[in-house]
C-alpha atoms as a PDB file:
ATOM      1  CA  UNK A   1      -6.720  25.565  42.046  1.00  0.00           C
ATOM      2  CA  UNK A   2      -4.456  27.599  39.810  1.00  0.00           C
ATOM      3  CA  UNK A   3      -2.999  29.564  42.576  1.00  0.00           C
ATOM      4  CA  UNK A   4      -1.916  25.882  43.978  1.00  0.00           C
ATOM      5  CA  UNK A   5      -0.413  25.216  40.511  1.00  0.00           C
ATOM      6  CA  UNK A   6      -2.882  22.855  39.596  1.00  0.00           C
ATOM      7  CA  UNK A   7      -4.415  23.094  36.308  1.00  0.00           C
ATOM      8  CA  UNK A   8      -8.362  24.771  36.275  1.00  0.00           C
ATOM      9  CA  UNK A   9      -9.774  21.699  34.265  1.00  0.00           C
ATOM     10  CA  UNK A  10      -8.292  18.120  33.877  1.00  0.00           C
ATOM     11  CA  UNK A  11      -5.774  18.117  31.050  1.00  0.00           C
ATOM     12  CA  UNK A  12      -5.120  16.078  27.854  1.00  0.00           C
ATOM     13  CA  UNK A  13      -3.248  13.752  29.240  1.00  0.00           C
ATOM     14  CA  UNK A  14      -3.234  11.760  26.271  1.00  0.00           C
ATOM     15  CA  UNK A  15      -1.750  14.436  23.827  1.00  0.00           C
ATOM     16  CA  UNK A  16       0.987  15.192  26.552  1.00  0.00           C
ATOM     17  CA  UNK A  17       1.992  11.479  26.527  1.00  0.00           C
ATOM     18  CA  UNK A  18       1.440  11.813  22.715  1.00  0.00           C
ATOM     19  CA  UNK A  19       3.704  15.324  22.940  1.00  0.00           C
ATOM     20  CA  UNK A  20       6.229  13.585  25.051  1.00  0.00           C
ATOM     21  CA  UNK A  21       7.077  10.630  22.363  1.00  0.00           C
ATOM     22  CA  UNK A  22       7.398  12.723  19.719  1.00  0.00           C
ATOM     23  CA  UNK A  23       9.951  14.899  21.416  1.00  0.00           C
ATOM     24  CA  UNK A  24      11.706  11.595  22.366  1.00  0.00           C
ATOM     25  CA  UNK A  25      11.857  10.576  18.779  1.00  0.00           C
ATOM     26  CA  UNK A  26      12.915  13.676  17.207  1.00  0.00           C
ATOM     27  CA  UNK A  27      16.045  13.752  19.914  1.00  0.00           C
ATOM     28  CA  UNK A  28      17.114  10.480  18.592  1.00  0.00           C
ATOM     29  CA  UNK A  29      16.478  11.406  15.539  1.00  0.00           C
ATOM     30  CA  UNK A  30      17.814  14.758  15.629  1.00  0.00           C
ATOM     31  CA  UNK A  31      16.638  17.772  14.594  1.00  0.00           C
ATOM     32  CA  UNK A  32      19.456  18.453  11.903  1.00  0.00           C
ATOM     33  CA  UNK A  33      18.167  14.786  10.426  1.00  0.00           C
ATOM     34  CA  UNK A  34      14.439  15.576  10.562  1.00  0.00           C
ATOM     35  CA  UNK A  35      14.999  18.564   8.745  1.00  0.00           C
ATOM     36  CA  UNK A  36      16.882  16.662   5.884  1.00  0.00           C
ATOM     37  CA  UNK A  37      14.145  14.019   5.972  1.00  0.00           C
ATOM     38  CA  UNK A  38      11.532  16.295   5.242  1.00  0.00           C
ATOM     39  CA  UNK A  39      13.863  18.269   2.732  1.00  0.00           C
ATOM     40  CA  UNK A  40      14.431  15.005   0.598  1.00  0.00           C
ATOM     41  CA  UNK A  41      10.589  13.740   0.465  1.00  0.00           C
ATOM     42  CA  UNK A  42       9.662  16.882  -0.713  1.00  0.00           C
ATOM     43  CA  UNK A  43      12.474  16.837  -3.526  1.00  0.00           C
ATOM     44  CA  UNK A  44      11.015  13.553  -4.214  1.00  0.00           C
ATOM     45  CA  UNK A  45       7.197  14.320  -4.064  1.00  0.00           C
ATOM     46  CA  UNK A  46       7.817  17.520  -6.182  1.00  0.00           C
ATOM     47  CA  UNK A  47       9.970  15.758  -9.057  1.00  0.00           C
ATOM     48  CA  UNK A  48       7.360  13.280  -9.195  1.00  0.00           C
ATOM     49  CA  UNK A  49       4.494  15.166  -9.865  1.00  0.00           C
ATOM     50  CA  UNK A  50       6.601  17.545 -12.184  1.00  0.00           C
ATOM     51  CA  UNK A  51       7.011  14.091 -13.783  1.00  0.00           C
ATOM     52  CA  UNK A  52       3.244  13.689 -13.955  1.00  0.00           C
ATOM     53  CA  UNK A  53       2.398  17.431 -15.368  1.00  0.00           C
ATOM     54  CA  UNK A  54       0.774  18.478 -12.292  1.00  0.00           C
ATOM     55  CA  UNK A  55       1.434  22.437 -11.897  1.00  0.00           C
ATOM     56  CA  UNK A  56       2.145  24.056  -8.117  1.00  0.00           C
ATOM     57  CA  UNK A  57       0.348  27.382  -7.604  1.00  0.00           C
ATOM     58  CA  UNK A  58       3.719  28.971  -5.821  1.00  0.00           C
ATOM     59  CA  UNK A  59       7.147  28.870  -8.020  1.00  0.00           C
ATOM     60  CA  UNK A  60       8.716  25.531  -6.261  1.00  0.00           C
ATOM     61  CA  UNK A  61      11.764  27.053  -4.376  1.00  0.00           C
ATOM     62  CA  UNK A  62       9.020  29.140  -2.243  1.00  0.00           C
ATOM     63  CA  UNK A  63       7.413  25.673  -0.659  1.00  0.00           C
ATOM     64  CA  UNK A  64       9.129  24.754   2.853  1.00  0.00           C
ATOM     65  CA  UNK A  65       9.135  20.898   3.462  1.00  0.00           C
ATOM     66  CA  UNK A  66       5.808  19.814   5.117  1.00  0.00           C
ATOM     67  CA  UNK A  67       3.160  21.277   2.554  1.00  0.00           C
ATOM     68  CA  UNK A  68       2.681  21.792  -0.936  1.00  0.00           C
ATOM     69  CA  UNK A  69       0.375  23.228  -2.701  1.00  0.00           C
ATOM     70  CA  UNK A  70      -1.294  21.931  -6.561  1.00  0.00           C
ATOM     71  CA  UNK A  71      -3.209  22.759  -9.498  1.00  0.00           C
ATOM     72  CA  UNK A  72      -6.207  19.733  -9.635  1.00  0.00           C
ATOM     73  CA  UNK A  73      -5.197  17.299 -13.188  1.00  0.00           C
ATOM     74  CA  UNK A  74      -7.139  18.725 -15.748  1.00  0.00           C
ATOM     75  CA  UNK A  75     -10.804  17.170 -15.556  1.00  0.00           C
ATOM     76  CA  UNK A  76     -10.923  16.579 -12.026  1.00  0.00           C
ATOM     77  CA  UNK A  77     -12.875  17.677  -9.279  1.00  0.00           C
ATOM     78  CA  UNK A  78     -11.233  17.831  -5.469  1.00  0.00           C
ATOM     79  CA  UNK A  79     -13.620  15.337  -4.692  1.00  0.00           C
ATOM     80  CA  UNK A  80     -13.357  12.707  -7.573  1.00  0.00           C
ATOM     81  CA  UNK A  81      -9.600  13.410  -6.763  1.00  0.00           C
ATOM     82  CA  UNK A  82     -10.056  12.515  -3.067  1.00  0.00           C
ATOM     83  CA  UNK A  83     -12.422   9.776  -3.653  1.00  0.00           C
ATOM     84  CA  UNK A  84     -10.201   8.360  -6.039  1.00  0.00           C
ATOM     85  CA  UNK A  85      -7.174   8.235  -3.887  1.00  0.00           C
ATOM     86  CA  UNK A  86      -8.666   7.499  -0.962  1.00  0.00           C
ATOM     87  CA  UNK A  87      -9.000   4.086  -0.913  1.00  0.00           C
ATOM     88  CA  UNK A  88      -5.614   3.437  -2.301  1.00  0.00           C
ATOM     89  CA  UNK A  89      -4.393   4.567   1.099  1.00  0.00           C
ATOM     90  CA  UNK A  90      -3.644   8.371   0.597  1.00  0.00           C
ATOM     91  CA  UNK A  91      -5.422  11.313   1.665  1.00  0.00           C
ATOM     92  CA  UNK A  92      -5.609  14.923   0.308  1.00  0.00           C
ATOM     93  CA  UNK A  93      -6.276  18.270   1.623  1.00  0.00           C
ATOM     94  CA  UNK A  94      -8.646  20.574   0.031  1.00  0.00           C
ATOM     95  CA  UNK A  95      -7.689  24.242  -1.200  1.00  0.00           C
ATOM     96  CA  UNK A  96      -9.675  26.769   1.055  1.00  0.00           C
ATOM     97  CA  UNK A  97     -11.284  29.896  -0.433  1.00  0.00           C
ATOM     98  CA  UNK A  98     -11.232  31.306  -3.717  1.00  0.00           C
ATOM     99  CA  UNK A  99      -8.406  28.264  -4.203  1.00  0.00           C
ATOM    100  CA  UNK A 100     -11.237  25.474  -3.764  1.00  0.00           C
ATOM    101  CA  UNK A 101     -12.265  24.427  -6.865  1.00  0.00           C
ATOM    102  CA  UNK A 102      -8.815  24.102  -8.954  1.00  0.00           C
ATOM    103  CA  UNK A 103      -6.565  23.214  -6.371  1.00  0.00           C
ATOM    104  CA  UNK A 104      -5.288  20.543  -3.701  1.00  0.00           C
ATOM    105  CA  UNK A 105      -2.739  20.192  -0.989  1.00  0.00           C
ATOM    106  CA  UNK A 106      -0.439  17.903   0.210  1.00  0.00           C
ATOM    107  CA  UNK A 107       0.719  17.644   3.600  1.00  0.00           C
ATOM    108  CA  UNK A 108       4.602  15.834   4.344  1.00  0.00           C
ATOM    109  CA  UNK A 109       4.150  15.163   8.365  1.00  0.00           C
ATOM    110  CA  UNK A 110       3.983  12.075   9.818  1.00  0.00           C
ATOM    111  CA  UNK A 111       6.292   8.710  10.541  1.00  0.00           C
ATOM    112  CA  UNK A 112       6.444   8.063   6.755  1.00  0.00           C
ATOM    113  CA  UNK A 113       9.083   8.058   4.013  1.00  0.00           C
ATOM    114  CA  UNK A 114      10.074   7.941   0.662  1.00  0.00           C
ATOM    115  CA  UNK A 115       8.047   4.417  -0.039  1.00  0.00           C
ATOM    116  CA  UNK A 116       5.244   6.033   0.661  1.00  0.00           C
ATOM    117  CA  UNK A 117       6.023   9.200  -1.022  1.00  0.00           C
ATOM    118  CA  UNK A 118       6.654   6.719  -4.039  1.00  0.00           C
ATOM    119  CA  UNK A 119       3.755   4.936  -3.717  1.00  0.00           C
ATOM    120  CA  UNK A 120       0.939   8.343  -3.795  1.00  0.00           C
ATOM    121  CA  UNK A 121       2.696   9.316  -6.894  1.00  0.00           C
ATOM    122  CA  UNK A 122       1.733   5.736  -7.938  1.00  0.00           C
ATOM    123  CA  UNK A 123      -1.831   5.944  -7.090  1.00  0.00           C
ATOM    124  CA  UNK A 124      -2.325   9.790  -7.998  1.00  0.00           C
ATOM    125  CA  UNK A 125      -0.852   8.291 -11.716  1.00  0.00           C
ATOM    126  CA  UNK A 126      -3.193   5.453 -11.915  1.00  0.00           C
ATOM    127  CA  UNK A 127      -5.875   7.753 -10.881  1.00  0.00           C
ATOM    128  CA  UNK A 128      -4.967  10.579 -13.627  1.00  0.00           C
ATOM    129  CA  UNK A 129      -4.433   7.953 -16.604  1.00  0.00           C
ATOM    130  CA  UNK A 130      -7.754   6.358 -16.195  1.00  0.00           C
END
């Protein structure tokens, strides 16, 4: 089948119609916009939880826009963390390796923006005051 330029196996089709939107968006968008986007909610997200005393693991001019990288509060666990946030509408990441049990990270992709940003910093303060 290949040698007829047909694929070997049936494809995604769903992630290439899911592919094809996004590229559609970010061209009306524009790239030079996304990029500012991003840029801005992580200004945002960072100031905030300077704001809140939570401590990045990389000096904050080495982070690019889409992921960040934090010291757990003082106290907390990644899951009590998680568990805590979760059902206030926001998600987490857990550190991976020796990173796992003091840290957390926080992912900036998605069709979201600085409400939302606004609102985890919110939750994650309600969560660390209690």
């Amino acid at each position: 089948s290949e040698s007829r330029g047909e694929p070997p196996f049936t494809p995604a089709v769903q992630t290439l119609f899911a592919f094809h939107e996004a590229l559609g968006e970010t061209l009306d968008e524009t790239v030079a916009a996304r990029i500012v986007h991003y840029r801005d909610l992580m200004q945002l997200l960072q100031g905030g939880l300077a704001r809140l005393g939570v401590k990045f693991l990389l000096p904050i001019e080495a982070y690019g826009s889409t992921l960040l990288s934090c010291a757990l509060p003082a106290g907390f666990t990644f899951d009590r963390l998680h568990d805590a946030l979760k059902p206030r509408g926001y998600v987490i990441y857990a550190a991976q390796g020796t990173l796992k049990d003091r840290a957390f990270r926080l992912g900036l992709v998605g069709c979201f923006g600085a409400p939302e940003v606004r609102g985890f910093l919110d939750a994650l303060a309600e969560v660390v005051r209690a």
